[in-house]
Structures are given as structure tokens and as C-alpha cells.
Protein backbone atom coordinates (compact mmCIF):
# COMPACT_ATOMS: atom_id res chain seq x y z
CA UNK A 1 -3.67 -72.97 -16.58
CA UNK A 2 -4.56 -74.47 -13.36
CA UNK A 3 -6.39 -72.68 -10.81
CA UNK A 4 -4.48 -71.91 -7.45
CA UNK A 5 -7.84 -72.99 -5.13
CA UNK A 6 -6.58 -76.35 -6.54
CA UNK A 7 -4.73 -78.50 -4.19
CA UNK A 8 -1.03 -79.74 -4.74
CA UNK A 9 -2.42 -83.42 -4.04
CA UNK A 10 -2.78 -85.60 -7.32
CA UNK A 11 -6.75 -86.53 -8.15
CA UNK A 12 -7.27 -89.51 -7.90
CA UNK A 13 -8.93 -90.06 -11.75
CA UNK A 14 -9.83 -92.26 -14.41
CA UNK A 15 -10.69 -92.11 -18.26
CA UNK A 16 -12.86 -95.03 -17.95
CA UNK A 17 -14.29 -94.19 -22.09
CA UNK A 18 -14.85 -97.74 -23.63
CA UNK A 19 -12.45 -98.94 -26.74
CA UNK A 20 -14.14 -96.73 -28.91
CA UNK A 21 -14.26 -93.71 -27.18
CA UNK A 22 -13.92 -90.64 -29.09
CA UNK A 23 -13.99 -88.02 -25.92
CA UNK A 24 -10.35 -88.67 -24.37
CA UNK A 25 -9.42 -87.23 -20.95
CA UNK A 26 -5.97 -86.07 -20.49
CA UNK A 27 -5.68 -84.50 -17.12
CA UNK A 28 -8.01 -84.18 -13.86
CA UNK A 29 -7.14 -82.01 -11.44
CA UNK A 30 -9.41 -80.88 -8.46
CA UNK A 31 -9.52 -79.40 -4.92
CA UNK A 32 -8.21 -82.18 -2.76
CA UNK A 33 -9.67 -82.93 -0.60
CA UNK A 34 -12.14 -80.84 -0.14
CA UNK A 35 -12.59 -79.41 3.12
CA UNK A 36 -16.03 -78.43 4.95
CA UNK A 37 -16.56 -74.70 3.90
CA UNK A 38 -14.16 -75.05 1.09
CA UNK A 39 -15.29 -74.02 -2.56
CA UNK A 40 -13.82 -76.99 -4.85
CA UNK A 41 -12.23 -75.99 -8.36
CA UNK A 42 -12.16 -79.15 -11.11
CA UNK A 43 -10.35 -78.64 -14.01
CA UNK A 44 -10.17 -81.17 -16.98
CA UNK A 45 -8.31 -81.11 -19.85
CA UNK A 46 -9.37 -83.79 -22.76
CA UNK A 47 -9.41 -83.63 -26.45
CA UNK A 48 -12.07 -85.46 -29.36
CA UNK A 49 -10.27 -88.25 -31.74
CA UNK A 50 -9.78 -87.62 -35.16
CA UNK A 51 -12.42 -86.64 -37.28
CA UNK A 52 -15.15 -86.07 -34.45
CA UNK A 53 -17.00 -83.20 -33.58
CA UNK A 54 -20.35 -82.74 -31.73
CA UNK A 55 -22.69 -80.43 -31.52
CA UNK A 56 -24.96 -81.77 -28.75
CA UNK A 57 -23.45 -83.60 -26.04
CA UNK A 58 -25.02 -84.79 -22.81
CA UNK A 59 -23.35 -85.74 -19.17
CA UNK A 60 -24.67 -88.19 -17.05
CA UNK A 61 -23.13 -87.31 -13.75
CA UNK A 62 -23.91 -90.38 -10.90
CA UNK A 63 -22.68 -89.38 -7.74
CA UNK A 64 -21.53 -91.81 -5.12
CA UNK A 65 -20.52 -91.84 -0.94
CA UNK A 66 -18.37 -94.97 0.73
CA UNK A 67 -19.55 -96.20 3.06
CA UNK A 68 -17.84 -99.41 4.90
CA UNK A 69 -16.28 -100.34 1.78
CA UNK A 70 -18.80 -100.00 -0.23
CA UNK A 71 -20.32 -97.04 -3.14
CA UNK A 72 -23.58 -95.76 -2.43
CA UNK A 73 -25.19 -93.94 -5.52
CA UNK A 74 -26.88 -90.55 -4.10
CA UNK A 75 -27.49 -88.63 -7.16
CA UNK A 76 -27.64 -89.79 -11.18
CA UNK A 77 -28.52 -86.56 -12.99
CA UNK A 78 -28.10 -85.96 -16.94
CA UNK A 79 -27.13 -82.24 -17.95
CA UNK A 80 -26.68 -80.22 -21.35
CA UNK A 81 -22.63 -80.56 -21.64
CA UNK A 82 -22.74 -77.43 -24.13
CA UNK A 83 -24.53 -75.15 -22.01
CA UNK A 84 -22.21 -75.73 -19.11
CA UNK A 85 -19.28 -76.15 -20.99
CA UNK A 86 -19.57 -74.19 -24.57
CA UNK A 87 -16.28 -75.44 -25.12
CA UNK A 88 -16.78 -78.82 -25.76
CA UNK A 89 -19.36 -78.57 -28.59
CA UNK A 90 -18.32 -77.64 -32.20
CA UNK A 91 -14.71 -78.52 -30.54
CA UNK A 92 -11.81 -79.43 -33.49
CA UNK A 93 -10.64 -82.68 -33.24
CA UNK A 94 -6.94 -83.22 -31.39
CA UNK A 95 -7.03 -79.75 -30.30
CA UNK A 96 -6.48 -79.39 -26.54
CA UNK A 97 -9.62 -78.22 -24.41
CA UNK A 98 -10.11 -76.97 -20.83
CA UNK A 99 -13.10 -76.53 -18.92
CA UNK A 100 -13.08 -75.58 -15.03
CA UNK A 101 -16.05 -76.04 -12.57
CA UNK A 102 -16.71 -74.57 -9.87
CA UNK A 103 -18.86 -75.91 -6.53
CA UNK A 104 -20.03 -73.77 -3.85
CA UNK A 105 -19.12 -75.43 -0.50
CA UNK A 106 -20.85 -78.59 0.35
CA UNK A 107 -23.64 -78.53 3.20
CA UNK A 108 -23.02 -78.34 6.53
CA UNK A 109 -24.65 -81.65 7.04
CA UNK A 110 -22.81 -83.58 4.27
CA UNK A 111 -20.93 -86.70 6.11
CA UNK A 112 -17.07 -86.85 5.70
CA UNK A 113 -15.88 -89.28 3.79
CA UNK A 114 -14.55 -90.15 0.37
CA UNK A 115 -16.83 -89.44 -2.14
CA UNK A 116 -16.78 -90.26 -6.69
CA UNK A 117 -18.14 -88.69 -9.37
CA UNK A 118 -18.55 -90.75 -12.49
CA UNK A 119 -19.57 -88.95 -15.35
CA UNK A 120 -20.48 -90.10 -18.35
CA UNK A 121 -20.83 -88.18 -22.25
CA UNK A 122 -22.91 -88.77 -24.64
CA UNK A 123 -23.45 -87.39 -28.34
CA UNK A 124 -26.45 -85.40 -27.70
CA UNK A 125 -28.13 -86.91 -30.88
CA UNK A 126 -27.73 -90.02 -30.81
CA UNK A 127 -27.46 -91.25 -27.32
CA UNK A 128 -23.98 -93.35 -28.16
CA UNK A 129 -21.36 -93.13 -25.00
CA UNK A 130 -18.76 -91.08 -26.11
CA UNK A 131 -15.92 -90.64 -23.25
CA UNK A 132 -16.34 -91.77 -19.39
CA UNK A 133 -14.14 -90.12 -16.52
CA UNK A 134 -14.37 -91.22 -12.83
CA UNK A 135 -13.11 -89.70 -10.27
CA UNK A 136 -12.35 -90.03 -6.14
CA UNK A 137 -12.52 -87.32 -4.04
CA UNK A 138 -12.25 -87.16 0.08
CA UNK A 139 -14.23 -84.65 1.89
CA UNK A 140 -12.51 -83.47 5.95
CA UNK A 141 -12.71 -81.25 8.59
């Protein structure tokens, strides 16, 4: 179930979870790009290894703009993964899971340009890394 706000244009997306991951991401999908006055819809599928389950997971979201070739970090925030997602805690292992968000347009003032969002989980309780997904999105006219 994908949204239809969502662009035909592939994201542009990584599972960048270490070795050991136990958060897997299977599919990214999002608004692309995004254009200026344009809601964007992102819509991840992923699914927990065998035999893990968490009750309490955490997202570190750091969000970065190019400039010249480069990645400048503008925002490194960490949110409660269950509230925003209910979804993903208690989840059964190898069992498919969706979650959509949804962001209001972007300021006026917001420069054009590409723009990533890496965000990494964590179990809630413990602090260990448990899946990684990074993703490139431009932002037009």
C-alpha cells in the first residue's frame, strides 16, 4: 500500500544497519523530489530478525543539506519510535511492517537543493544500534 502523493521516481535509500542489525529495511519510498509547497509522504517497509522484539525503541534522526559537494548536518534530534510509529514496538519477528510519515510543506525560506535524512534505531533500553536507513532526497521549484 503505497500512497499516491508518492512520486513514481525511485528513493534514493540505504539500509546502512551494521552486521548485526536486527531492524532490516526492505523498501523506501518517498515524495520525490519534493517540491516547494508540496506535502512529502515516506513510506518504509522493514521487518525485525528472528527472535527480536522491542518494546522501547528510539530514532536518532540527523538531518543534512549539500552544499558544494559537501553534507552539512542541520538538525540531530532523538524521538520515541513507538509513539510515532506504534507499529514498530511489540512487532513479531519476520512479519512485514509499514509505517508512513507525513511532512507538512517545507518553509518558504528552505534553500533548494538535495537534502538526507539518516536515521538511526535504537533499543530503547539499552541504547544498542539496532537498524540504520539513509536516505537522499532533492527539494525544487
Amino acid at each position: 500500500c503505497i500512497t499516491a502523493a508518492v512520486a513514481n521516481k525511485p528513493t534514493n535509500w540505504t539500509d546502512c544497519g551494521l552486521k548485526n542489525s536486527t531492524l532490516h529495511f526492505d523498501s523506501v519510498v518517498s515524495t520525490n523530489p519534493v517540491h516547494t509547497n508540496e506535502t512529502q509522504y515516506i513510506n518504509k517497509t522493514f521487518h525485525f530478525s528472528s527472535g527480536h522484539s522491542y518494546n522501547n525503541i528510539t530514532c536518532e534522526y540527523e538531518q543534512f543539506w549539500q552544499v558544494l559537494g559537501h553534507w552539512f548536518r542541520f538538525l540531530d534530534l532523538r524521538v520515541n519510535s513507538c509513539a510515532e510509529h506504534p507499529a514498530m514496538c511489540n512487532a513479531k519477528p519476520d512479519t512485514e511492517i509499514f509505517v508512513e510519515t507525513k511532512h507538512p510543506p517545507l518553509n518558504p525560506l528552505t534553500p533548494h537543493g538535495m537534502y538526507r535524512s539518516k536515521q538511526t534505531y535504537r533499543d530503547g533500553n539499552t541504547n544498542e544500534v539496532i537498524g540504520c536507513v539513509d536516505m537522499m532526497i532533492p527539494y525544487v521549484k
